[in-house]
PDB file of N, CA and C in Angstrom:
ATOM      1  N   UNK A   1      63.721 163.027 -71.652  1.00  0.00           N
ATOM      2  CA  UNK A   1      62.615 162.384 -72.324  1.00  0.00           C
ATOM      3  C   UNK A   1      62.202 161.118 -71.583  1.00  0.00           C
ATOM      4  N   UNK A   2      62.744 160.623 -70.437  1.00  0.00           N
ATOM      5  CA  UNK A   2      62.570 159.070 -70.074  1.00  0.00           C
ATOM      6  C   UNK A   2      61.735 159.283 -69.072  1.00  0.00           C
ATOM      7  N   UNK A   3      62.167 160.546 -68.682  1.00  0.00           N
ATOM      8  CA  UNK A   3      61.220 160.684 -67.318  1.00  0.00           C
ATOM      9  C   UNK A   3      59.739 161.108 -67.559  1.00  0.00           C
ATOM     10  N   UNK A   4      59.694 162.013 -68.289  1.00  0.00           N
ATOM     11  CA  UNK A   4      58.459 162.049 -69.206  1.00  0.00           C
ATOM     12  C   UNK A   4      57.913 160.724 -69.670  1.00  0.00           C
ATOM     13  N   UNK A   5      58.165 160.355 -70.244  1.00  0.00           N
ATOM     14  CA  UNK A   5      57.677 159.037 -70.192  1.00  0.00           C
ATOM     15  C   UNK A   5      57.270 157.876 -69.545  1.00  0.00           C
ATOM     16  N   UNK A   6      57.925 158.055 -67.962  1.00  0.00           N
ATOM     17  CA  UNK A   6      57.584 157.268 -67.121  1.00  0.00           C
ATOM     18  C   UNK A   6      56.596 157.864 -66.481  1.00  0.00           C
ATOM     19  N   UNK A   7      56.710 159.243 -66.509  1.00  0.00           N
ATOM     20  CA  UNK A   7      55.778 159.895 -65.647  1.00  0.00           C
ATOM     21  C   UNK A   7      54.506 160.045 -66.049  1.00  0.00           C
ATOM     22  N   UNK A   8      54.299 159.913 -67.693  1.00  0.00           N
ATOM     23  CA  UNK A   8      53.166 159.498 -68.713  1.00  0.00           C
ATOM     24  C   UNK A   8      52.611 158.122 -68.641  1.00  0.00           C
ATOM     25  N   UNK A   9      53.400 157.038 -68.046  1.00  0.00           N
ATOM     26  CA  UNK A   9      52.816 156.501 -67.979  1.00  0.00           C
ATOM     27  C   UNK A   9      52.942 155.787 -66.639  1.00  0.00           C
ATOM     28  N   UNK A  10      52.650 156.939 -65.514  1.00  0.00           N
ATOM     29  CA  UNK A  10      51.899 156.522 -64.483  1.00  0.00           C
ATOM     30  C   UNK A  10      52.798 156.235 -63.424  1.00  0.00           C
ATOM     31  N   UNK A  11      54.245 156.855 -63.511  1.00  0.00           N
ATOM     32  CA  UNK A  11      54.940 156.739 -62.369  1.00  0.00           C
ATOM     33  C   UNK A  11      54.606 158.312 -61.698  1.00  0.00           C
ATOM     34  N   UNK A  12      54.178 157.883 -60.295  1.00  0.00           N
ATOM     35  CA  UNK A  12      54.012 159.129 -59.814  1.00  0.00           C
ATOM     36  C   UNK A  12      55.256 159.629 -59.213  1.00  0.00           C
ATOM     37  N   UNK A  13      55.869 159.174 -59.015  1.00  0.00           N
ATOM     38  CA  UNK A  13      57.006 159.745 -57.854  1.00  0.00           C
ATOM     39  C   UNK A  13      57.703 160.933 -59.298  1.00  0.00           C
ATOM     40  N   UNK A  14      58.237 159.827 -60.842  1.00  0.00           N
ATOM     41  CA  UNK A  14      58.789 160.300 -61.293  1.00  0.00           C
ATOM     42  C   UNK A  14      57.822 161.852 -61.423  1.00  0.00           C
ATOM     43  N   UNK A  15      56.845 161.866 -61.963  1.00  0.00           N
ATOM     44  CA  UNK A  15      56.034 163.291 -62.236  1.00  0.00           C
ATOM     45  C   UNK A  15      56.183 163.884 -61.251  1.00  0.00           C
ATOM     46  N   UNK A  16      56.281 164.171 -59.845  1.00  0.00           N
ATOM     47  CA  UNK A  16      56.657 164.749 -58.851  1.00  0.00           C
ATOM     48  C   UNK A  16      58.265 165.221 -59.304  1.00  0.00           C
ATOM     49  N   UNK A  17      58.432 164.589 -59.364  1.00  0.00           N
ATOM     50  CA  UNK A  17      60.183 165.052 -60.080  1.00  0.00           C
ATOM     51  C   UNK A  17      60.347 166.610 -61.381  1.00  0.00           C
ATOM     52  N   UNK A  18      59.155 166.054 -61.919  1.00  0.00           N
ATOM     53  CA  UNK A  18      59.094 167.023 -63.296  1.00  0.00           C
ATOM     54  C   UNK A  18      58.650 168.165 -62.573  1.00  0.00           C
ATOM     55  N   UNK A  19      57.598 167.387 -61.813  1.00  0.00           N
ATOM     56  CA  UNK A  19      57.096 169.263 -61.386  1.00  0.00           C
ATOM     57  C   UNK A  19      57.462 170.066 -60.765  1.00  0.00           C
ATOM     58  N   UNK A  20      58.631 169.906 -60.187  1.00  0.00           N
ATOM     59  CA  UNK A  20      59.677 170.252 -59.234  1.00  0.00           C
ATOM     60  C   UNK A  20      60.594 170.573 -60.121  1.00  0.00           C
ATOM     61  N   UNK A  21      60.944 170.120 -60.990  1.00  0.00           N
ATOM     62  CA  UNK A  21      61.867 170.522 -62.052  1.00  0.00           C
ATOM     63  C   UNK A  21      61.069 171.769 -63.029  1.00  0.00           C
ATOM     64  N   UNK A  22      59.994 171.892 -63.412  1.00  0.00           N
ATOM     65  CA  UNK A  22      58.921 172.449 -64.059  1.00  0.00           C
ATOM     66  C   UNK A  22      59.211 174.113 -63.295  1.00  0.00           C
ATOM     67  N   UNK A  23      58.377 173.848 -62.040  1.00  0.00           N
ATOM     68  CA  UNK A  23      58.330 175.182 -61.303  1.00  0.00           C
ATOM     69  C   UNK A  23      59.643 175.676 -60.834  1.00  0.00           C
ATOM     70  N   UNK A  24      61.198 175.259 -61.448  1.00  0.00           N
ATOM     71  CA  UNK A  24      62.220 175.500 -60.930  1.00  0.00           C
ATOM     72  C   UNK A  24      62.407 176.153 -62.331  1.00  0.00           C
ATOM     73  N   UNK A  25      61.783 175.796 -63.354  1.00  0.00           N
ATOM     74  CA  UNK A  25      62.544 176.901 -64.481  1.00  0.00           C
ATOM     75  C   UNK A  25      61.628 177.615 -64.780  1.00  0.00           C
ATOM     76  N   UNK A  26      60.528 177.492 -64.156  1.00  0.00           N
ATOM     77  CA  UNK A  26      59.429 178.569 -64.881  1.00  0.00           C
ATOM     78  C   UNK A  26      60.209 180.138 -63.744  1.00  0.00           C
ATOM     79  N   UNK A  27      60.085 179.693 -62.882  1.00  0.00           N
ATOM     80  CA  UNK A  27      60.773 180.804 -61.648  1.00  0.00           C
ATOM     81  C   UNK A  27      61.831 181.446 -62.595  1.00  0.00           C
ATOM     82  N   UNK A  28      62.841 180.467 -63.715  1.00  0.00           N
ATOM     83  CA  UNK A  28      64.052 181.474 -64.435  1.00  0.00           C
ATOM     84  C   UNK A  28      63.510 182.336 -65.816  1.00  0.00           C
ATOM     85  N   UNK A  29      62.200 181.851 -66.037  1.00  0.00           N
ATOM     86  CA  UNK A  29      61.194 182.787 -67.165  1.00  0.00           C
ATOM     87  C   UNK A  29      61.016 181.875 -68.053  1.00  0.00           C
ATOM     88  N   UNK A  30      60.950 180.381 -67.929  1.00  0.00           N
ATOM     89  CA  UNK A  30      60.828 179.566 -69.351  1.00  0.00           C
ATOM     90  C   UNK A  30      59.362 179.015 -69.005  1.00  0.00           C
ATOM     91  N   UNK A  31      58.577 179.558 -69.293  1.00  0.00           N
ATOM     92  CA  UNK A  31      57.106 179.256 -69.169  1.00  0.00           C
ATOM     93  C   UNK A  31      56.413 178.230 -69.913  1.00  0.00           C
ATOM     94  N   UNK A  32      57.458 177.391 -71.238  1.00  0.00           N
ATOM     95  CA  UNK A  32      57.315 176.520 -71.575  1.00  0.00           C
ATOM     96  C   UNK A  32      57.647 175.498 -71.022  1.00  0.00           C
ATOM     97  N   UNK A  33      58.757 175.569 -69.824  1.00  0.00           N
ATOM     98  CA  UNK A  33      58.673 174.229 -69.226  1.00  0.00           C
ATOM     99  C   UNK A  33      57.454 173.313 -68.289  1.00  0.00           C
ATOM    100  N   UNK A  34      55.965 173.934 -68.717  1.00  0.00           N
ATOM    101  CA  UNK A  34      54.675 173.105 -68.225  1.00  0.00           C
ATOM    102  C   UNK A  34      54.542 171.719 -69.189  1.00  0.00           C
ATOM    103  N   UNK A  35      55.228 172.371 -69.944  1.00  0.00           N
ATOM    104  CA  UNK A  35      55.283 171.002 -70.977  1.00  0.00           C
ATOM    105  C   UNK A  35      55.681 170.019 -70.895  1.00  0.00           C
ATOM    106  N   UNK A  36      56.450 169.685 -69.653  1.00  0.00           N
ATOM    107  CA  UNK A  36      56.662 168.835 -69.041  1.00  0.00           C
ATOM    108  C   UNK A  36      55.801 168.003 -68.522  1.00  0.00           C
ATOM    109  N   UNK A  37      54.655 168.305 -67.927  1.00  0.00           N
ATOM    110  CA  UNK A  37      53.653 168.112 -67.349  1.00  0.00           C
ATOM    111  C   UNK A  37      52.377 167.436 -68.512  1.00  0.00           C
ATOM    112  N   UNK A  38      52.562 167.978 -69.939  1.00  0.00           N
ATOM    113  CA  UNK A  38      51.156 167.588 -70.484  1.00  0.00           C
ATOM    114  C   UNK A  38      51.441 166.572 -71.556  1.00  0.00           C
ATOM    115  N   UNK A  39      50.458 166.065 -71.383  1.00  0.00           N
ATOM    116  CA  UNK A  39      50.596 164.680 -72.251  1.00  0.00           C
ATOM    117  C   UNK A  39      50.375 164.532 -73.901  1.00  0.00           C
ATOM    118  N   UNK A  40      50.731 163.708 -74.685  1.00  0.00           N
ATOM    119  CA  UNK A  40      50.556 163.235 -75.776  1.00  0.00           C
ATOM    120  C   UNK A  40      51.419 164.404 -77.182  1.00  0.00           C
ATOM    121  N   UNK A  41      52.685 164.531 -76.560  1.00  0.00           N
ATOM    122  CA  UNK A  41      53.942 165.581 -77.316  1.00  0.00           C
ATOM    123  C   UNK A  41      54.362 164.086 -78.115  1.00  0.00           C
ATOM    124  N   UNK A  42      54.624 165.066 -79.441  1.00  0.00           N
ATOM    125  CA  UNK A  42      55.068 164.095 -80.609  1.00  0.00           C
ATOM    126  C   UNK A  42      56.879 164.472 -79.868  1.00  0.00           C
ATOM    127  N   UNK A  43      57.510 163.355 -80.560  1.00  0.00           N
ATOM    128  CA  UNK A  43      59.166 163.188 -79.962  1.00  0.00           C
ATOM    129  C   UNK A  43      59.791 164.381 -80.418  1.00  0.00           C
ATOM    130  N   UNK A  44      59.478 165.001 -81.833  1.00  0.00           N
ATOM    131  CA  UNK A  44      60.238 166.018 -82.006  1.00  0.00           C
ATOM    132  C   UNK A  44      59.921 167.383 -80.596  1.00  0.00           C
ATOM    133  N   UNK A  45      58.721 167.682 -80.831  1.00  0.00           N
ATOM    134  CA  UNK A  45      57.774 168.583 -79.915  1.00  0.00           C
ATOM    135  C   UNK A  45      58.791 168.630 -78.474  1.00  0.00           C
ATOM    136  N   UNK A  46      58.416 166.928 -78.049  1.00  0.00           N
ATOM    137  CA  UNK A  46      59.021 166.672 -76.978  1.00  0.00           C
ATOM    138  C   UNK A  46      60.520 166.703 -76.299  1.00  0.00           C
ATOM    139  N   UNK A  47      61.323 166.621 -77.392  1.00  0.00           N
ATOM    140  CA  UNK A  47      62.821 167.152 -77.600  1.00  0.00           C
ATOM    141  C   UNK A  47      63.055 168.564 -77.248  1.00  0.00           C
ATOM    142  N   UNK A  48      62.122 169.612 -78.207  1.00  0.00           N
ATOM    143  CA  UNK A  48      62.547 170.926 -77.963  1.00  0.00           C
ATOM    144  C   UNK A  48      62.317 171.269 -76.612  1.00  0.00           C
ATOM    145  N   UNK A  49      60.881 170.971 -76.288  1.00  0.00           N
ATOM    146  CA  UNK A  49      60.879 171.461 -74.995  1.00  0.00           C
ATOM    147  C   UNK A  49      62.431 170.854 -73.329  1.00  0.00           C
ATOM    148  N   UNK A  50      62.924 169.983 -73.960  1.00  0.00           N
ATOM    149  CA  UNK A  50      63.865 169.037 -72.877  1.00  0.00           C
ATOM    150  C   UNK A  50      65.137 169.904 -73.295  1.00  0.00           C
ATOM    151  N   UNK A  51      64.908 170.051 -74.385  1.00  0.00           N
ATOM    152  CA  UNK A  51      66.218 171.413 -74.708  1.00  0.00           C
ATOM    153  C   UNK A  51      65.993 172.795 -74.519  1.00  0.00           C
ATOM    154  N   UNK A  52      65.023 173.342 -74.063  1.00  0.00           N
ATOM    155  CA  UNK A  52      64.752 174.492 -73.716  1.00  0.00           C
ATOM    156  C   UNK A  52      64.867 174.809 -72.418  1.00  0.00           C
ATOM    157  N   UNK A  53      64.262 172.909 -71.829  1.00  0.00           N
ATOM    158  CA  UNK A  53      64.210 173.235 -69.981  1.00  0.00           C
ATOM    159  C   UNK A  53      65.841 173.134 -69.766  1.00  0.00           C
ATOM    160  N   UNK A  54      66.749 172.156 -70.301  1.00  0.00           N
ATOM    161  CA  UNK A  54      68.337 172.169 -69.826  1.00  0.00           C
ATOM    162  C   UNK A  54      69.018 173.335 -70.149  1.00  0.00           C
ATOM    163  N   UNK A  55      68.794 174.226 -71.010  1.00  0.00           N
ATOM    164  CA  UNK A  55      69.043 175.287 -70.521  1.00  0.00           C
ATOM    165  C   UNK A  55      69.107 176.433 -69.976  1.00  0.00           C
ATOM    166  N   UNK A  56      67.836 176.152 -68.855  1.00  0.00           N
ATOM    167  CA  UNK A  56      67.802 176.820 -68.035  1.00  0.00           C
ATOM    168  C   UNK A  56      68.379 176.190 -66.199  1.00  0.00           C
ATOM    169  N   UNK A  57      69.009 175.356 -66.777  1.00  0.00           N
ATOM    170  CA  UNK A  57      69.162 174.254 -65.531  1.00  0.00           C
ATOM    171  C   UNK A  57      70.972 174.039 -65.595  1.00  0.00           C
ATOM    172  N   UNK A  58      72.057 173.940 -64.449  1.00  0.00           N
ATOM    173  CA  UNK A  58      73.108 173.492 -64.184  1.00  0.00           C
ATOM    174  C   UNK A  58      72.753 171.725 -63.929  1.00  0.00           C
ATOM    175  N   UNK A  59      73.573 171.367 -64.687  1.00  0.00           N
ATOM    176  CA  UNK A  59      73.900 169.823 -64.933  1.00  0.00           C
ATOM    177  C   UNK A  59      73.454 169.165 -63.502  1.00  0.00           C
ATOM    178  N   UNK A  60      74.042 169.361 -62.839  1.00  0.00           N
ATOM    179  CA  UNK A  60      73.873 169.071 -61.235  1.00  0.00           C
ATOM    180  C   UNK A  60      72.176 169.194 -61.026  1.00  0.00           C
ATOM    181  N   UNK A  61      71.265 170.198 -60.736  1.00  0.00           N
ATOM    182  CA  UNK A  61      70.256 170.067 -61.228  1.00  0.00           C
ATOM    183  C   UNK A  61      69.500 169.211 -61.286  1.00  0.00           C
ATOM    184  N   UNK A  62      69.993 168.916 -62.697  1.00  0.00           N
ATOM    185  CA  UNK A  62      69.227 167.746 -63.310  1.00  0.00           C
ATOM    186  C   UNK A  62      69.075 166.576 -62.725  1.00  0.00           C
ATOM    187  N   UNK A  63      70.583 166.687 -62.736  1.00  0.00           N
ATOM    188  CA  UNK A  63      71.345 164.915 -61.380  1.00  0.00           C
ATOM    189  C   UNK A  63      70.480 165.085 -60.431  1.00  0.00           C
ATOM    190  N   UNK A  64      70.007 166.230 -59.799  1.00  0.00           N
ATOM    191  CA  UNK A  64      69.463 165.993 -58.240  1.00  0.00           C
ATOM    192  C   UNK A  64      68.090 165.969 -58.662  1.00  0.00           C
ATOM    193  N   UNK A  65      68.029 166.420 -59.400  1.00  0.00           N
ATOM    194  CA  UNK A  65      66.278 166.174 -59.298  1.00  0.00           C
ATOM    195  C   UNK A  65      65.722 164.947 -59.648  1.00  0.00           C
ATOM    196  N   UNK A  66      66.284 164.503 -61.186  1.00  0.00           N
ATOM    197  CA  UNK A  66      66.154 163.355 -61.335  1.00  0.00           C
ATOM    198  C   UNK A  66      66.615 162.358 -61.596  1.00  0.00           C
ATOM    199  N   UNK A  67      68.059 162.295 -60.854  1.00  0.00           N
ATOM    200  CA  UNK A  67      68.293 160.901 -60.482  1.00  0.00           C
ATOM    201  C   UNK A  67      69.391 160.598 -61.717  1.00  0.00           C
ATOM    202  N   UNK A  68      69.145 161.765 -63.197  1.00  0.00           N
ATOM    203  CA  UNK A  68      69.769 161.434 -64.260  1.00  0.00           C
ATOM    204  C   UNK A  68      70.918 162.811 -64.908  1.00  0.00           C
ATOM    205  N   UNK A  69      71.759 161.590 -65.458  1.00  0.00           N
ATOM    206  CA  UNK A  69      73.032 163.454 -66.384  1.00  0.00           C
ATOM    207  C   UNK A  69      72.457 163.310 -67.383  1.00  0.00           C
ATOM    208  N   UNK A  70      72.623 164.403 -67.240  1.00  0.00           N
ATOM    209  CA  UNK A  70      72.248 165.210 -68.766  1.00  0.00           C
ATOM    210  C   UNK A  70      73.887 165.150 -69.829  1.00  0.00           C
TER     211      UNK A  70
END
């Protein structure tokens, strides 16, 4: 959720991160992880989708892509 948020508001590097993370789980069939990408998700909204993308993702992953553990 932090990165989303930074990336909402205007960090580009971080949104480069998502979308790289984005097109890495859509490739495993979770076609909801664009949701990453679009703006103005209420926190609950925004939760499910961060729990839908980690599990399609190894912990490590996450660490490398963005910088953060899950």
């Amino acid at each position: 959720m932090k990165a989303y948020q930074k990336a909402q508001g205007g960090d580009t590097p971080t949104l480069g991160r998502l979308k790289e993370l984005a097109i890495l789980v859509q490739g495993r069939g979770l076609s909801q992880a664009r949701g990453l990408l679009t703006p103005g998700h209420r926190d609950k909204d925004l939760r499910a989708i961060c729990w839908n993308v980690s599990s399609f993702l190894e912990d490590n992953e996450v660490e490398r892509i963005l910088g953060q553990k899950i």
